[in-house]
Protein backbone atom coordinates (compact mmCIF):
# COMPACT_ATOMS: atom_id res chain seq x y z
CA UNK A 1 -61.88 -9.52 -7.54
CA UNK A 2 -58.76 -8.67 -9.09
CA UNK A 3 -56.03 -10.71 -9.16
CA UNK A 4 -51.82 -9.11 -9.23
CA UNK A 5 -49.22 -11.09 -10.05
CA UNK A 6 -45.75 -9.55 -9.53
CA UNK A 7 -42.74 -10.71 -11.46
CA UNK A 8 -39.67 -9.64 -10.83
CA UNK A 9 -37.14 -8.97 -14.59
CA UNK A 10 -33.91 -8.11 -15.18
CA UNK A 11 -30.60 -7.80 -13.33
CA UNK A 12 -32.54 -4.67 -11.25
CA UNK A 13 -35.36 -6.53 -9.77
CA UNK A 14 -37.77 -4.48 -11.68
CA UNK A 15 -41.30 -5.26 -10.73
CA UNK A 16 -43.22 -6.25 -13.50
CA UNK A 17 -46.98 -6.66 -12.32
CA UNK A 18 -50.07 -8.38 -14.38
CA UNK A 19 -53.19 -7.09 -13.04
CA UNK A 20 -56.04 -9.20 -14.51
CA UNK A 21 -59.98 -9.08 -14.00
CA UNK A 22 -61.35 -12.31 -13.66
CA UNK A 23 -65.00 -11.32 -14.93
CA UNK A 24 -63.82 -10.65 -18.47
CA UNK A 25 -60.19 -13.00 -18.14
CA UNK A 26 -58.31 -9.93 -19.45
CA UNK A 27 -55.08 -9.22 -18.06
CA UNK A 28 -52.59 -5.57 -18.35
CA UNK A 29 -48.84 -5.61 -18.48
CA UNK A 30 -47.63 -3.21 -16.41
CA UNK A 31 -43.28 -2.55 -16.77
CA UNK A 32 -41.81 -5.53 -18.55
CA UNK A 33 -38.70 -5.27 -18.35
CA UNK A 34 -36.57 -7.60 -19.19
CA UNK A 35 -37.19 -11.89 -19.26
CA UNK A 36 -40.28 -11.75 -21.78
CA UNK A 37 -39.99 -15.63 -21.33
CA UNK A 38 -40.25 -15.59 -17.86
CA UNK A 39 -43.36 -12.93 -17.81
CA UNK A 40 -44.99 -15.09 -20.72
CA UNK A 41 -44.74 -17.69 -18.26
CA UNK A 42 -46.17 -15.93 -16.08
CA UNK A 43 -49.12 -14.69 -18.06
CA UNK A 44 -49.57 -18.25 -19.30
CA UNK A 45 -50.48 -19.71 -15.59
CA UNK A 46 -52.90 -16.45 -14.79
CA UNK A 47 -55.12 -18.07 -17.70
CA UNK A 48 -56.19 -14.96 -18.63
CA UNK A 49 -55.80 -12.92 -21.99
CA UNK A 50 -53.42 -10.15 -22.25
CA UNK A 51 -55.06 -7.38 -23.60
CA UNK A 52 -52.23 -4.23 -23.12
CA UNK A 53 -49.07 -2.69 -21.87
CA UNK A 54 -48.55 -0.05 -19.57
CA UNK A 55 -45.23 1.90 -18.92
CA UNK A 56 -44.88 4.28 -16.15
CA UNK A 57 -41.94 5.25 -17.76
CA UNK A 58 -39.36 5.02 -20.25
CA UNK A 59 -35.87 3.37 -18.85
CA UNK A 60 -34.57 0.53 -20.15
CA UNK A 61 -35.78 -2.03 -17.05
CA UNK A 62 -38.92 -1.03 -17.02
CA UNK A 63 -39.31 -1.62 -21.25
CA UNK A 64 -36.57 -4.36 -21.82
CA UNK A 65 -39.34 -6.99 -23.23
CA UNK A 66 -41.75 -4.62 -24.30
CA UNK A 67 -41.22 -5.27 -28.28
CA UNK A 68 -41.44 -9.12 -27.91
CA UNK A 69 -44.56 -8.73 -25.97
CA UNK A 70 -46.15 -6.55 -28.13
CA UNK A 71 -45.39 -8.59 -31.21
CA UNK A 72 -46.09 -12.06 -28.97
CA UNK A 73 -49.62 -11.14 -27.91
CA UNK A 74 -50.61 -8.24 -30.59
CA UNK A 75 -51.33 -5.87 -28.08
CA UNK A 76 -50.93 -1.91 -27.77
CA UNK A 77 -48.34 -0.06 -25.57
CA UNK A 78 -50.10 2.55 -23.32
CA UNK A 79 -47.90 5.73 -21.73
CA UNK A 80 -48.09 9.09 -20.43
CA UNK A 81 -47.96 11.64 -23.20
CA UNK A 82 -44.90 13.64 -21.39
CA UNK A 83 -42.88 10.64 -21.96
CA UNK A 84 -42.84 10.59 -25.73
CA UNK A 85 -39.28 12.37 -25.91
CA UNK A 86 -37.75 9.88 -23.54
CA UNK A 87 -39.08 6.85 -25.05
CA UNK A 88 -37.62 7.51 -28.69
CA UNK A 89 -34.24 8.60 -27.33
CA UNK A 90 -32.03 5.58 -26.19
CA UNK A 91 -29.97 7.63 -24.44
CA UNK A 92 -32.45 8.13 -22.09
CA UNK A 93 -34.06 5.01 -21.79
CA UNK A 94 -30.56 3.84 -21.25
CA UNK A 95 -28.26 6.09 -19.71
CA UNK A 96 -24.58 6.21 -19.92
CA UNK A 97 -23.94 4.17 -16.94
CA UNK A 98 -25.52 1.29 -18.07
CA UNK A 99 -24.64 1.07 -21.76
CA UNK A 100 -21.84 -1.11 -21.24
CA UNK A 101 -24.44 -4.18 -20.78
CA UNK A 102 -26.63 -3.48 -23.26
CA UNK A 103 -24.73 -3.41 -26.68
CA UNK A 104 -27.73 -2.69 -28.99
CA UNK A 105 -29.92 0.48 -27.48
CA UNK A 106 -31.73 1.22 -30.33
CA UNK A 107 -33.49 -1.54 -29.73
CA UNK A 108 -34.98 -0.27 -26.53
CA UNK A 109 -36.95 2.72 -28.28
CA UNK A 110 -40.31 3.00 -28.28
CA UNK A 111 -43.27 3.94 -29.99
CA UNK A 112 -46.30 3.35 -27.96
CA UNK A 113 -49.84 3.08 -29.85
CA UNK A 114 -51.83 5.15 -27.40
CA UNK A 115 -50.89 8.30 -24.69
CA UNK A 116 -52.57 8.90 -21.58
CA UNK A 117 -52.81 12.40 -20.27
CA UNK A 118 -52.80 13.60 -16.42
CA UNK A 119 -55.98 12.62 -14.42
CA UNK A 120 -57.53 10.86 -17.92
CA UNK A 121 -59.85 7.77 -16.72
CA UNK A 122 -59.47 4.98 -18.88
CA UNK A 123 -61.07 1.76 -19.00
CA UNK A 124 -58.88 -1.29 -19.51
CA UNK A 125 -59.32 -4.68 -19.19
CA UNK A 126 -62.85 -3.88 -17.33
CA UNK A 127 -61.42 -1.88 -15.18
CA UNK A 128 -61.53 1.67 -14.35
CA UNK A 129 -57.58 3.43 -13.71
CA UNK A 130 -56.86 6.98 -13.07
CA UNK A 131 -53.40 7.95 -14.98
CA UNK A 132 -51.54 10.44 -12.79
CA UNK A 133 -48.84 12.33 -13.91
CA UNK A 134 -45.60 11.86 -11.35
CA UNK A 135 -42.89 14.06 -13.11
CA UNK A 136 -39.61 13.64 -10.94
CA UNK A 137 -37.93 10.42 -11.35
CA UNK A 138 -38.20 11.20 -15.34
CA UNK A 139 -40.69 14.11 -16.80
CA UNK A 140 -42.97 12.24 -18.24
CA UNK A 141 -43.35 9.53 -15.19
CA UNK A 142 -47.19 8.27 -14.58
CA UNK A 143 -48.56 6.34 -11.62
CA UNK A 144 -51.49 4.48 -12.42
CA UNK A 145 -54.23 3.89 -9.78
CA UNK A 146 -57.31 1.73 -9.35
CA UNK A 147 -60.06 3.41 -7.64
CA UNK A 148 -62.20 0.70 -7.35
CA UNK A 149 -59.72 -2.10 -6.12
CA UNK A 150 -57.54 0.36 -4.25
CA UNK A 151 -54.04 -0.13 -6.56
CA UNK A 152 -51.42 2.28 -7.66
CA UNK A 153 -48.81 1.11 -9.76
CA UNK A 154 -46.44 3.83 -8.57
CA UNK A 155 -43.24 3.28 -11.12
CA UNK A 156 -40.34 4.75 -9.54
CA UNK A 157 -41.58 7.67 -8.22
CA UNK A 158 -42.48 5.81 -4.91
CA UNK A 159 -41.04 3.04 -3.04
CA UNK A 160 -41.44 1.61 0.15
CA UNK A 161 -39.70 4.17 2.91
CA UNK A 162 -37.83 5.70 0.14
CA UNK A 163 -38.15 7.43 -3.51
CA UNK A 164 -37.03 7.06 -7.30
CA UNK A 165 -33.53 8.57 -7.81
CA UNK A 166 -33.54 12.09 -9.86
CA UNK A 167 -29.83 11.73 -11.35
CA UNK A 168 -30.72 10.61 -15.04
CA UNK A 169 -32.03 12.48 -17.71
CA UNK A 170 -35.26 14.85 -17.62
CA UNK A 171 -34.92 13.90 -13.25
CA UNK A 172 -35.71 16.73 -10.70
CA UNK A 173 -36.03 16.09 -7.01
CA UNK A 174 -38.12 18.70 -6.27
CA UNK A 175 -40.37 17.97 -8.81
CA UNK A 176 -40.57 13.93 -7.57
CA UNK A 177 -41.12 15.13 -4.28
CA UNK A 178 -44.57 17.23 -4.73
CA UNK A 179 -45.44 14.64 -7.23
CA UNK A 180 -45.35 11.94 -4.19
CA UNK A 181 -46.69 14.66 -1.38
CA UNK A 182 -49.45 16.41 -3.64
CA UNK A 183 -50.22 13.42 -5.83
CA UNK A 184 -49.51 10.31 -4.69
CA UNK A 185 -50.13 11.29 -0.53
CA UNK A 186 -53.68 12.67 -1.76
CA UNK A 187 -54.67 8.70 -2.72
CA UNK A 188 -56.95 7.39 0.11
CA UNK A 189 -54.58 6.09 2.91
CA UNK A 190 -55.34 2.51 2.28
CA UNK A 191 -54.26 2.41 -1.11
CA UNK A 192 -51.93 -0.49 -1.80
CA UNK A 193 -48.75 1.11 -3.81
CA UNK A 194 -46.99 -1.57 -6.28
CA UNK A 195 -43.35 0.02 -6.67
CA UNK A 196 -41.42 -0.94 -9.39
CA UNK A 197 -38.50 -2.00 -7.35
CA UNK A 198 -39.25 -3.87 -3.43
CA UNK A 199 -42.09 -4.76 -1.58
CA UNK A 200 -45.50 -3.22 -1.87
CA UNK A 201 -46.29 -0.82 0.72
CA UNK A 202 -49.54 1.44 1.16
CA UNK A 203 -50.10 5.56 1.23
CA UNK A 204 -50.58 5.65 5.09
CA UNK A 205 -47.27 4.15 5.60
CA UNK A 206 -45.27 5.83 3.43
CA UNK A 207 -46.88 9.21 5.10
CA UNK A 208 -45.49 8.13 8.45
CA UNK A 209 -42.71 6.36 7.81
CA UNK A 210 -40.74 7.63 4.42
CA UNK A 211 -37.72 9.56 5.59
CA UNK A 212 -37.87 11.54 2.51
CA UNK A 213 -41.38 13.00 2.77
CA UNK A 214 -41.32 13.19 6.29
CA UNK A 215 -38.40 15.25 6.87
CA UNK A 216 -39.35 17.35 4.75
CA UNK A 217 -43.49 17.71 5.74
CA UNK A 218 -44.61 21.29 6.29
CA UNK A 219 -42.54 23.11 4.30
């Protein structure tokens, strides 16, 4: 059975989860952050080898300690291809509002080694995901889900009883809205939903019980 060990980064709380296969003791990065340290830590008593990282999308606490990682453990950086834009721009990875903490944005950019693409199965640490493309929160936003142990990593496009914010660069609320109803609400209902901010919920909740879908079912 898998195993997912959540660690939370940065001065946002970002969720950074390692989602590692026993069998083969190969573990995947998903969102680091910030605190590469801490997540090496982290990785370190999962006793299992890291084998990639995987961004559901580019801003700057979800891919604070993405270059030390990379360099630490030698291993590629995996995101959707509609994000490519975003992730060599450090104005979008770190918009305006934040700048003032982070002196050096440059820094931030990145250039992962391999692009998913919308509904592409890959095979990862011995595992099967589906890589869904959630436009909304940014436009090239991906949820990755687990068929086989019932997982989505859901980014910022879903939270528990709430939704990613569409105010930064390349966001559209529409957009993140029919990427949670028609994408994300389509998962089987028991599907456990990792956010990247908060606690873990699961698709049949969210369907009953997220204001923001809800209210606006139906239409």
């Amino acid at each position: 059975m898998h195993i997912v060990k959540t660690v939370p980064v940065g001065p946002l709380e970002t969720n950074c989860y390692l989602i590692g296969n026993p069998e083969t003791k190969e573990l995947l990065i998903f969102d680091p952050g910030a605190d590469a340290a801490k997540i090496k830590d982290a990785v370190h008593e999962t006793g299992m080898k890291p084998v990639a990282i995987l961004l559901t999308h580019g801003h700057f606490d979800h891919v604070g300690a993405v270059q030390n990682l990379k360099t630490e453990y030698g291993i590629p950086v995996i995101a959707g291809e509609e994000e490519k834009d975003i992730l060599s721009d450090s104005g979008s990875i770190l918009p305006a509002m934040f700048q003032e903490a982070y002196p050096h944005p440059d820094a931030l950019r990145i250039a992962p080694d391999r692009f998913v693409q919308n509904e592409e199965l890959a095979e990862l640490a011995g595992m099967y995901i589906t890589c869904l493309h959630t436009p909304g929160h940014t436009a090239g936003g991906y949820s990755y889900f687990f068929p086989a142990e019932g997982l989505l990593v859901s980014g910022d496009t879903l939270f528990m009883e709430s939704i990613g914010r569409t105010d930064l660069p390349t966001g559209d609320a529409e957009t993140l809205l029919r990427s949670v109803k028609e994408v994300l609400y389509s998962l089987p209902d028991e599907t456990i939903v990792l956010p990247g901010h908060g606690p873990a919920t699961n698709i049949a909740y969210e369907k009953r019980y997220n204001f923001y879908t809800f209210e606006r079912r139906g239409k």
